[in-house]
C-alpha atoms as a PDB file:
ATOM      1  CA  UNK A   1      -5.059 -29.890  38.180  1.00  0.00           C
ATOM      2  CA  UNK A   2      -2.834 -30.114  35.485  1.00  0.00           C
ATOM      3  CA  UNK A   3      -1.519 -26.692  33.283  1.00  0.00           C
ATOM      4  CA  UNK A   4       0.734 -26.391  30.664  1.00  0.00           C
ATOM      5  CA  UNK A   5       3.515 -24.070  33.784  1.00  0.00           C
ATOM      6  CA  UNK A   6       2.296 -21.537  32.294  1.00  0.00           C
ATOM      7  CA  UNK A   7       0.831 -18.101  33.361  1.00  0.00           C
ATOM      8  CA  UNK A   8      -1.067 -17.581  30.941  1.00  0.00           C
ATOM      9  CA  UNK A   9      -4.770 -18.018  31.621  1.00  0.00           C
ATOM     10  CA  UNK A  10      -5.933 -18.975  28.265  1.00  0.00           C
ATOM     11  CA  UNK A  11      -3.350 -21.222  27.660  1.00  0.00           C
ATOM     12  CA  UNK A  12      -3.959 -23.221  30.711  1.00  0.00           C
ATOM     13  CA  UNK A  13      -7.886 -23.548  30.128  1.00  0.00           C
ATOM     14  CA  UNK A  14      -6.984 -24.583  26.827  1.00  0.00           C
ATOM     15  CA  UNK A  15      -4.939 -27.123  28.259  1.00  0.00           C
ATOM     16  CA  UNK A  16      -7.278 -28.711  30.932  1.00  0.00           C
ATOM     17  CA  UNK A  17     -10.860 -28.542  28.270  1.00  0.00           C
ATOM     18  CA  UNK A  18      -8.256 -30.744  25.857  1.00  0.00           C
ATOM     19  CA  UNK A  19      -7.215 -33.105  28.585  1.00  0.00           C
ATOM     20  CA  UNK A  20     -11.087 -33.038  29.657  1.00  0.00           C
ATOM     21  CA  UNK A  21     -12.253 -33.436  25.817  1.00  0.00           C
ATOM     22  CA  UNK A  22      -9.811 -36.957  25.931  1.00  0.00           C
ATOM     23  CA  UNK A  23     -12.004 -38.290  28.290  1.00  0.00           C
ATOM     24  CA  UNK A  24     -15.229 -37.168  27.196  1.00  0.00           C
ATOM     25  CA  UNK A  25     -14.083 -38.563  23.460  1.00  0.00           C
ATOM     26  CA  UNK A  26     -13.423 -41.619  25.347  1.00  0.00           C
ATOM     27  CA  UNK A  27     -16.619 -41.938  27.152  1.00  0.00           C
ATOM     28  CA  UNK A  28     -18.326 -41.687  24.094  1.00  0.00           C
ATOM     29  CA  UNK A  29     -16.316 -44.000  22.503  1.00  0.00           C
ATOM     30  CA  UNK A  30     -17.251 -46.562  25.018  1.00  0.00           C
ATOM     31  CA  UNK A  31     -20.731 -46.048  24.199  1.00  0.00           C
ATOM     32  CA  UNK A  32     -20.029 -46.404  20.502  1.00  0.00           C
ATOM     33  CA  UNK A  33     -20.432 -42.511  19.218  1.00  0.00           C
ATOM     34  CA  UNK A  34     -17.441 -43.052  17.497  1.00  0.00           C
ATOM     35  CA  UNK A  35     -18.184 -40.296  14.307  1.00  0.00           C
ATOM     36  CA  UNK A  36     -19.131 -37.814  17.167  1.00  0.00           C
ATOM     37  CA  UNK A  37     -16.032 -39.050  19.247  1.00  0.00           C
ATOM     38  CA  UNK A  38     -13.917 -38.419  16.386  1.00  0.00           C
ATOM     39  CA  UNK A  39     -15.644 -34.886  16.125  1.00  0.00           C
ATOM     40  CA  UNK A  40     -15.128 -33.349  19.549  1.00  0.00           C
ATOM     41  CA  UNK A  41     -11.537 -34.697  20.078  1.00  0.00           C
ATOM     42  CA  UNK A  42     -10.242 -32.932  16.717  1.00  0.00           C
ATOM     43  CA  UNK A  43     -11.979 -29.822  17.390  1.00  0.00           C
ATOM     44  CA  UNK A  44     -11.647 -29.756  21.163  1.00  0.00           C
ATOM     45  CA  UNK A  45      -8.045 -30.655  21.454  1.00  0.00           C
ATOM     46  CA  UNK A  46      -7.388 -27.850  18.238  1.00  0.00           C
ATOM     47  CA  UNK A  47      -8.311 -24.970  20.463  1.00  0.00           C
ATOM     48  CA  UNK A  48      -5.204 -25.197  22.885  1.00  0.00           C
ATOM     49  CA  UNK A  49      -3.351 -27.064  19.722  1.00  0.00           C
ATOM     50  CA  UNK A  50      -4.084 -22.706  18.215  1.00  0.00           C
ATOM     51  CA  UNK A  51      -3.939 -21.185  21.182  1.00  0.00           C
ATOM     52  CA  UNK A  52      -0.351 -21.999  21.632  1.00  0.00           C
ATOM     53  CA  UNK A  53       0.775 -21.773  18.254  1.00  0.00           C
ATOM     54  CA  UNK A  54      -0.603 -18.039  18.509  1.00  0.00           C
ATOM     55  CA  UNK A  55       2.284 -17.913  21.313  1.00  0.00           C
ATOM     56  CA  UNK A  56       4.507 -18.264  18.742  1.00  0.00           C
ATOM     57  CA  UNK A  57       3.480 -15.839  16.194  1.00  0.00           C
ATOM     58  CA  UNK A  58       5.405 -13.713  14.292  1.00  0.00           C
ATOM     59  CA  UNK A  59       3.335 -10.565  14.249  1.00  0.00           C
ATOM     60  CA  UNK A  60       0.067  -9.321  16.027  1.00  0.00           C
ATOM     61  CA  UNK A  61      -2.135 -10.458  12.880  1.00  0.00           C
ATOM     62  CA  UNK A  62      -0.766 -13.068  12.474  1.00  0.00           C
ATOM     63  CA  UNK A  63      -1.429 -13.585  16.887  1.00  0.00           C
ATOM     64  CA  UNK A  64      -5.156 -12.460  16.208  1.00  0.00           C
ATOM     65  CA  UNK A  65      -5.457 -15.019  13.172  1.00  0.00           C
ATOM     66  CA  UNK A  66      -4.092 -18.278  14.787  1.00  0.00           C
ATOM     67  CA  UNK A  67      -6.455 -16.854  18.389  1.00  0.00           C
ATOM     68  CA  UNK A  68      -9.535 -16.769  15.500  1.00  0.00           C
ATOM     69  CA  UNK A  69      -8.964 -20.094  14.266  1.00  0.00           C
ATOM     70  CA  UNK A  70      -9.026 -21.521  18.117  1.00  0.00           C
ATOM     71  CA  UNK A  71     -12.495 -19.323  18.157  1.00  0.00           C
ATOM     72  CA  UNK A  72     -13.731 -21.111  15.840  1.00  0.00           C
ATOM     73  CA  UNK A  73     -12.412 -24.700  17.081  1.00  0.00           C
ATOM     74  CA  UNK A  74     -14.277 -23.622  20.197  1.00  0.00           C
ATOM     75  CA  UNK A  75     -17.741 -22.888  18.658  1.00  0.00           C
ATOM     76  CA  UNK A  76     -17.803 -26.097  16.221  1.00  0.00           C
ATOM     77  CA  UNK A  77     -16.904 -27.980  19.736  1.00  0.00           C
ATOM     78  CA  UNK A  78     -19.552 -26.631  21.385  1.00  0.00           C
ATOM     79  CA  UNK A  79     -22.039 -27.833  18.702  1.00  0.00           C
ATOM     80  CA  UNK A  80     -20.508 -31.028  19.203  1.00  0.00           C
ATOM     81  CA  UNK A  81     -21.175 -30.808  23.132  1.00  0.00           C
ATOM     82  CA  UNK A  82     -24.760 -29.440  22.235  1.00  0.00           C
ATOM     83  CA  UNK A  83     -26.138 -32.269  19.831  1.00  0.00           C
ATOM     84  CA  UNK A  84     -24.864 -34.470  22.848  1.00  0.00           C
ATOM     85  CA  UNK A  85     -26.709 -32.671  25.380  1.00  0.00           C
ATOM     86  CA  UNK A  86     -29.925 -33.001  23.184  1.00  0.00           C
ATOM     87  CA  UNK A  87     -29.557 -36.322  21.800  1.00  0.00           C
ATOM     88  CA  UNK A  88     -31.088 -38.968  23.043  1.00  0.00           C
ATOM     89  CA  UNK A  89     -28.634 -42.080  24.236  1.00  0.00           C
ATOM     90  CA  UNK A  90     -25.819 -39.779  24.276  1.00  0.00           C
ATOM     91  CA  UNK A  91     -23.692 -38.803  27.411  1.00  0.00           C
ATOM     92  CA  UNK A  92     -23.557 -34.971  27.915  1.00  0.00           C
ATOM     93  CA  UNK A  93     -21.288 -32.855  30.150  1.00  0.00           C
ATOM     94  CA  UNK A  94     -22.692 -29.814  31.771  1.00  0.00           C
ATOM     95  CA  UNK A  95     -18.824 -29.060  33.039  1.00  0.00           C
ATOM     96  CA  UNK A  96     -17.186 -29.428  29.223  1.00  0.00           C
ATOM     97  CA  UNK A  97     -19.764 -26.830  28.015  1.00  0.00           C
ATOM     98  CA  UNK A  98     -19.174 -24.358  30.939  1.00  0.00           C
ATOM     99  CA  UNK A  99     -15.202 -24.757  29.865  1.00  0.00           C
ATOM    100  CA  UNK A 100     -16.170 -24.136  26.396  1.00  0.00           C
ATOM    101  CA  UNK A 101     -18.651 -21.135  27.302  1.00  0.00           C
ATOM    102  CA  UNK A 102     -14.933 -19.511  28.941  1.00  0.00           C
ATOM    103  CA  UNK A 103     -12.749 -20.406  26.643  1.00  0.00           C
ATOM    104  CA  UNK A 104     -14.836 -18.235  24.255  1.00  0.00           C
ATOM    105  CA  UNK A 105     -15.008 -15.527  26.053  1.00  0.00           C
ATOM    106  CA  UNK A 106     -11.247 -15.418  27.302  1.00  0.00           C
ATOM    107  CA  UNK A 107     -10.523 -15.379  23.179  1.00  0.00           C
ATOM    108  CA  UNK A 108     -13.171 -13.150  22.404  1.00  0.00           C
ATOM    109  CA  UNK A 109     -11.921 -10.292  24.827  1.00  0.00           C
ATOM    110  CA  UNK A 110      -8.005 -11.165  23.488  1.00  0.00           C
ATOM    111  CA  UNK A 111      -9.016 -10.627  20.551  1.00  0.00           C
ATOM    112  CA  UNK A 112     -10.865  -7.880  21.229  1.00  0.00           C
ATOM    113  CA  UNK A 113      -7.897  -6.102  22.877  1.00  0.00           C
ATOM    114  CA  UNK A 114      -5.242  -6.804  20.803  1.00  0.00           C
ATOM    115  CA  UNK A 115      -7.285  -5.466  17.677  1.00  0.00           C
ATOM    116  CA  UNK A 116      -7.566  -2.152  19.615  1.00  0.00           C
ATOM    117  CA  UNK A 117      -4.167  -2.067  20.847  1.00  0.00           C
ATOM    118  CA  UNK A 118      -3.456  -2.498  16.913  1.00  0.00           C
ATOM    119  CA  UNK A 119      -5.425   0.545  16.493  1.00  0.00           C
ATOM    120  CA  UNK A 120      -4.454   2.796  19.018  1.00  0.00           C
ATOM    121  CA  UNK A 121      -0.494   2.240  17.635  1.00  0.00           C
ATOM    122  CA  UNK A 122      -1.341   3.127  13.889  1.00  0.00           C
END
C-alpha cells in the first residue's frame, strides 16, 4: 500500500484516496465521463494536495485554514462520488466513498482539536 513515509494518519489517507481517485478518474474516462472525470480528479487529488500544504503552515490558523479548504475538497468529491453512485451508466465505488466518509472525519476532529487547543492557550 503505498504512503507518503509518513506518520501521519491523515496525510497517508490523503495520499492513497488521491492515488485511488487516479484510477477511478481513469475508469471513468474510459467510459467517456470525461466532465465528471475532470471533476473528481481536481477535487479528489486537492484534499492531500491541502492536507500537506497545512504541514507547512506558518501558524495554527493558518494550519486550520489550509485543513478547511481540504474539508471542503472532500465534501465537493463526495458529491462527485454520489451523482456516480446514482446515475445511471456510470461506474460507482463503494470503497472511494468509504475513504472519503474518513477522510472527513479525520479533518473534522483535527480541526476540531486544534481550534480548542487554540482556546485553551489564549
Amino acid at each position: 500500500m503505498a504512503t507518503i513515509k509518513s506518520d501521519n494518519p491523515v496525510l497517508n489517507l490523503s495520499f492513497r484516496f488521491a492515488l485511488d481517485i487516479i484510477k477511478y478518474a481513469e475508469k471513468l474516462e474510459e467510459n467517456k465521463k470525461y466532465v465528471i472525470a475532470k471533476q473528481v480528479l481536481r477535487s479528489g487529488t486537492s484534499i492531500g494536495a491541502n492536507i500537506h500544504e497545512a504541514q507547512s503552515s506558518e501558524s495554527k490558523l493558518d494550519f486550520i485554514h489550509k485543513l478547511k479548504i481540504a474539508s471542503k475538497e472532500a465534501e465537493e468529491t463526495e458529491y462527485w462520488l454520489m451523482l456516480c453512485k446514482y446515475s445511471e451508466n456510470y461506474p460507482s465505488n463503494e470503497t472511494l466513498l468509504k475513504q472519503i466518509k474518513e477522510l472527513q472525519r479525520l479533518l473534522t476532529r483535527i480541526i476540531f482539536s486544534t481550534k480548542r487547543n487554540i482556546r485553551f492557550k489564549h
